[in-house]
N, C-alpha and C. Protein backbone atom coordinates (compact mmCIF):
# COMPACT_ATOMS: atom_id res chain seq x y z
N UNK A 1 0.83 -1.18 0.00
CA UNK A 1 0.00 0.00 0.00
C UNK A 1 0.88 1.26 0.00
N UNK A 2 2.00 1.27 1.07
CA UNK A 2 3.11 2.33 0.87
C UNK A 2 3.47 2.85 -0.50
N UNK A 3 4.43 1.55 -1.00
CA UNK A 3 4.71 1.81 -2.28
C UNK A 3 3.76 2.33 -3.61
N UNK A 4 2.31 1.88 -3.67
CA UNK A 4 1.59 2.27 -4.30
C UNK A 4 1.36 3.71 -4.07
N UNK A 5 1.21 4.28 -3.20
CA UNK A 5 1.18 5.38 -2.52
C UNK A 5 2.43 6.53 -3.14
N UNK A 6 2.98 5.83 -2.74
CA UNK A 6 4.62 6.74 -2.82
C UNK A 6 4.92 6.73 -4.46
N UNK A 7 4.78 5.43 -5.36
CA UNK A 7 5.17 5.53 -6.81
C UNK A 7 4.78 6.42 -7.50
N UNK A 8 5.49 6.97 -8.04
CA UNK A 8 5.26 8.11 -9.46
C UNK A 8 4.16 7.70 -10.26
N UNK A 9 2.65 8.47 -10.35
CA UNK A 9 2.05 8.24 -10.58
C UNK A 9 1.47 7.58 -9.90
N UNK A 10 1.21 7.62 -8.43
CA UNK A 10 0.33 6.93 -7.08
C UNK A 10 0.01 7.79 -6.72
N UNK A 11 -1.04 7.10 -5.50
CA UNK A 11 -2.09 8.53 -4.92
C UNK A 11 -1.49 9.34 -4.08
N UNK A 12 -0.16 9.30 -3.94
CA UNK A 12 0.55 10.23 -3.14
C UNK A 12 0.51 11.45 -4.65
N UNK A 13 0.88 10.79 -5.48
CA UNK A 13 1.12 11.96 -6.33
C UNK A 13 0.17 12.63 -6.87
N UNK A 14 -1.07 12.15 -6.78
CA UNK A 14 -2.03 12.75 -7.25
C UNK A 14 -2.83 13.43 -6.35
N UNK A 15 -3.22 13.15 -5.17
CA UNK A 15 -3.16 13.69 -4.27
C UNK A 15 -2.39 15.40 -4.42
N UNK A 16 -1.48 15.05 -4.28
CA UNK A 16 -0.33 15.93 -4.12
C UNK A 16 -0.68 17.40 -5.61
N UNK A 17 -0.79 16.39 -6.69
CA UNK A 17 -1.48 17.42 -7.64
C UNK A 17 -2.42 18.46 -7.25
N UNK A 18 -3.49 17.32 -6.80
CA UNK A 18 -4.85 18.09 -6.84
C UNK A 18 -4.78 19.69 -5.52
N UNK A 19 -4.25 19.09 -4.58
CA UNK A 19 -4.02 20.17 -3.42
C UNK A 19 -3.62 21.28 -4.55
N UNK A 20 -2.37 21.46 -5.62
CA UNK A 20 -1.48 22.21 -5.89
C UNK A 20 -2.51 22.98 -7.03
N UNK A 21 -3.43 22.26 -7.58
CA UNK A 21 -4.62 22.84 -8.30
C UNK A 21 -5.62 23.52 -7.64
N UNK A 22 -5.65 22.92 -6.33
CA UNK A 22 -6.64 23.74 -5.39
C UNK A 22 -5.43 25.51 -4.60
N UNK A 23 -4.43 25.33 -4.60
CA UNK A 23 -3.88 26.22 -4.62
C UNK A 23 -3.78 26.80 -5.61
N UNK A 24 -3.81 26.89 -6.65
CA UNK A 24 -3.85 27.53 -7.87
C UNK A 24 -5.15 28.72 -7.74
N UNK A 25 -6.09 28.12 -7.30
CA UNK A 25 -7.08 28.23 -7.75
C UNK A 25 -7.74 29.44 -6.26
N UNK A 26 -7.45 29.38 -5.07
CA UNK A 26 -7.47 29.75 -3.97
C UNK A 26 -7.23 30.77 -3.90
N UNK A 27 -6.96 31.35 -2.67
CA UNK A 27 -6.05 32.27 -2.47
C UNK A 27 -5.44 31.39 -0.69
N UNK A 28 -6.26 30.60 -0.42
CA UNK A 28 -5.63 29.54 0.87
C UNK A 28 -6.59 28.42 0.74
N UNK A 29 -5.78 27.38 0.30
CA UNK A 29 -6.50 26.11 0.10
C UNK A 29 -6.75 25.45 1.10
N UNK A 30 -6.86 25.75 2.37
CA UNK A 30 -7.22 25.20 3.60
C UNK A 30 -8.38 25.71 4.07
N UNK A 31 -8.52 27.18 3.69
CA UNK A 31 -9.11 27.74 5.03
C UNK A 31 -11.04 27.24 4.62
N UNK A 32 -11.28 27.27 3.50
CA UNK A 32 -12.77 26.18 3.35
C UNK A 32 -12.75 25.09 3.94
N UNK A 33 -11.90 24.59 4.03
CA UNK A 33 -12.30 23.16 4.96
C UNK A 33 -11.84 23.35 6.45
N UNK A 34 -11.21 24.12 6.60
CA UNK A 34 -11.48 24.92 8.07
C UNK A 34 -12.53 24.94 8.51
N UNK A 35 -12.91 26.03 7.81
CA UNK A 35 -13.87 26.70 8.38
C UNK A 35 -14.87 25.94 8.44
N UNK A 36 -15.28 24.75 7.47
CA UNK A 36 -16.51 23.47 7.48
C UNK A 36 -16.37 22.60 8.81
N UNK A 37 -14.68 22.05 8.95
CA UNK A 37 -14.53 21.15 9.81
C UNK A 37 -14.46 21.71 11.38
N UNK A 38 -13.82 22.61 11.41
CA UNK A 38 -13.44 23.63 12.83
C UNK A 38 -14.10 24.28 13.20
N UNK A 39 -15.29 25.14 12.57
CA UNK A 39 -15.79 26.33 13.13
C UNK A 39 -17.44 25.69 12.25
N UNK A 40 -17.98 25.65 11.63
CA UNK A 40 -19.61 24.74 11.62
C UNK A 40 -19.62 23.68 12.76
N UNK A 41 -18.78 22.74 12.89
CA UNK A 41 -19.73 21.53 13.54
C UNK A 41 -19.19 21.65 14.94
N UNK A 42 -20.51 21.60 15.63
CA UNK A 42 -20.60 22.57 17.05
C UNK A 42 -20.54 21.00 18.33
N UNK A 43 -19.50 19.89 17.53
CA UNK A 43 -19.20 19.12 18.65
C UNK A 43 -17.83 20.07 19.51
N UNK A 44 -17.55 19.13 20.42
CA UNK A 44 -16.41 19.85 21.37
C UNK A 44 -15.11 19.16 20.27
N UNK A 45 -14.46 20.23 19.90
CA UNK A 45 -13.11 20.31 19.19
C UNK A 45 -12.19 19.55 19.87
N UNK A 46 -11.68 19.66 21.12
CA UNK A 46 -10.55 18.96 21.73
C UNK A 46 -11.01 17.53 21.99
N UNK A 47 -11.87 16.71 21.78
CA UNK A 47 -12.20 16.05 22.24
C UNK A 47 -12.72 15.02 20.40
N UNK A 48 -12.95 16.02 19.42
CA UNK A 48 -13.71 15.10 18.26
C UNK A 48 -13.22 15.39 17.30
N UNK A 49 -11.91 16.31 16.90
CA UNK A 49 -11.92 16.63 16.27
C UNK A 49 -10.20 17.12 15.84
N UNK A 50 -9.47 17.29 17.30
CA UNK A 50 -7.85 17.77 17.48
C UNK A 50 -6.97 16.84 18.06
N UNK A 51 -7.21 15.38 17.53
CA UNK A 51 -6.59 14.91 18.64
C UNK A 51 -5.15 15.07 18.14
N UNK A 52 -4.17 14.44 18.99
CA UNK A 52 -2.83 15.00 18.91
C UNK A 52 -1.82 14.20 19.75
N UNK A 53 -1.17 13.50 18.93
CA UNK A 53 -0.09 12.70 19.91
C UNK A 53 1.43 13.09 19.38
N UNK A 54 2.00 13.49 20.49
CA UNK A 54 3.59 13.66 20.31
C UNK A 54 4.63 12.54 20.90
N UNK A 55 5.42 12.46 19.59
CA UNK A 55 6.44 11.13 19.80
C UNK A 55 7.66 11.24 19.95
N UNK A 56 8.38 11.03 21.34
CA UNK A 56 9.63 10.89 20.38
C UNK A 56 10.22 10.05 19.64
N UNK A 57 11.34 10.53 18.93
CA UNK A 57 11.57 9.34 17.68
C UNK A 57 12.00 7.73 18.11
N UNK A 58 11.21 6.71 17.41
CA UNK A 58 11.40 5.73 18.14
C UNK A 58 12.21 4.49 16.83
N UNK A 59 12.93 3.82 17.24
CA UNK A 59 13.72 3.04 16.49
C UNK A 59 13.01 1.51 16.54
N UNK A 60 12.73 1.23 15.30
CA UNK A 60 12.38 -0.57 15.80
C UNK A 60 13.06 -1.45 14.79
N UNK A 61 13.21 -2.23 15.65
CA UNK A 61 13.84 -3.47 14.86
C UNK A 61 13.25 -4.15 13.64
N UNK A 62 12.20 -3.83 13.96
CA UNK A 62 11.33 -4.90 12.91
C UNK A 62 9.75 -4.28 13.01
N UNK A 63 8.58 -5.06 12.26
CA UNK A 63 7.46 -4.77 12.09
C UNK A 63 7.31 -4.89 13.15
N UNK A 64 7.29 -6.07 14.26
CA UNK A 64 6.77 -6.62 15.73
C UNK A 64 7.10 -5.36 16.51
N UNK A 65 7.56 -4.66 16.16
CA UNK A 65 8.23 -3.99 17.52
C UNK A 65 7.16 -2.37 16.73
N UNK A 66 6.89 -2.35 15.72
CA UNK A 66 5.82 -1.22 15.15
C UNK A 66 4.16 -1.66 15.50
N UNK A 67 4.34 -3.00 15.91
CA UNK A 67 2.71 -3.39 16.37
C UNK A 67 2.72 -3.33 17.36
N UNK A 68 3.36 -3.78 18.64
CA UNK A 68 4.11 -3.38 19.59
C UNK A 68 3.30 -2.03 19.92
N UNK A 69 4.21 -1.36 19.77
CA UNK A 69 4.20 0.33 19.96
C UNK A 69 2.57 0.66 19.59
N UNK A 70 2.55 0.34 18.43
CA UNK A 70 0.56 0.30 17.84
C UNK A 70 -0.30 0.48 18.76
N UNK A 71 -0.03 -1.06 18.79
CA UNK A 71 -1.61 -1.70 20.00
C UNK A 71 -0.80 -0.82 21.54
N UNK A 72 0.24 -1.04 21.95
CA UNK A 72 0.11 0.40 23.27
C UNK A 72 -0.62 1.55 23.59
N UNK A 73 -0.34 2.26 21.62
CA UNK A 73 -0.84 3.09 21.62
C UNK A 73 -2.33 3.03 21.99
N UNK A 74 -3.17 2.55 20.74
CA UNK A 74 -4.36 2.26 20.81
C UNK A 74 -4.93 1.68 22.17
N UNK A 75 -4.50 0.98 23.11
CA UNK A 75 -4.39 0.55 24.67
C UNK A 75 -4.75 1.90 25.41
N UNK A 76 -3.94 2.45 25.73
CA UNK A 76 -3.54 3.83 26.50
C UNK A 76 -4.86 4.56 25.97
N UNK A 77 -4.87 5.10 24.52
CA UNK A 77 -6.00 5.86 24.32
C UNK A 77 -7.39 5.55 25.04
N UNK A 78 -7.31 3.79 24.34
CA UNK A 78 -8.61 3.34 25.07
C UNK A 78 -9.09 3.73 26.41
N UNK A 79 -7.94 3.51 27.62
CA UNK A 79 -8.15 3.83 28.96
C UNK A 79 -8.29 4.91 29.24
N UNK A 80 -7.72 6.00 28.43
CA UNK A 80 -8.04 7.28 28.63
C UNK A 80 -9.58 7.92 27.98
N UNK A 81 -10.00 7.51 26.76
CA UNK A 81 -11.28 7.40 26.56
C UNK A 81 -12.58 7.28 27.73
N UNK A 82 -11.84 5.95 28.07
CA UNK A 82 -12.83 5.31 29.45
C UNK A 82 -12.85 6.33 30.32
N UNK A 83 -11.43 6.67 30.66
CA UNK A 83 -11.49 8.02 31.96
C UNK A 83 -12.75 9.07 31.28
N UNK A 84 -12.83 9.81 30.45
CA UNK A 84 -12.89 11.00 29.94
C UNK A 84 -14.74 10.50 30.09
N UNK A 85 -14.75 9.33 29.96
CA UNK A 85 -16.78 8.51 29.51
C UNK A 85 -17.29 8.65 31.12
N UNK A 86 -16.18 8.38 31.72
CA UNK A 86 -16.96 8.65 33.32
C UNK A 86 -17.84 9.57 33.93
């Protein structure tokens, strides 16, 4: 899926087009979907909408050690979810 992604002529690159057409075309190719996603929908932002995890850089040996780290992640969130449902 990476590689498809990443190859010349993959949806990284096209992708990558279309943004540069929507900049063309703009004068800020973000701020419409801003303003749709961030400022219309009147759920709570920090909570549905910003989430945000900071990493530091982590080295793995192998895939096991990237699923590893994964499912932690996804773990931790979960419990903190639970906190936040109380």
């Amino acid at each position: 899926m990476v590689e498809e992604f990443c190859k010349p002529g993959g949806t990284g690159e096209r992708l990558q087009e279309a943004l540069q057409r929507r900049a063309d075309l703009k004068e800020n190719w973000l701020s419409d979907w801003w303003r749709i996603h961030y400022l219309q929908v009147r759920d709570p932002l920090v909570l549905t909408s910003s989430p945000c995890f900071l990493f530091h850089r982590q080295e793995f040996s192998g895939v096991t050690g990237q699923i590893e780290y994964a499912a932690k992640l996804i773990f931790s969130t979960a419990q903190f979810a639970s906190l936040l449902a109380r």
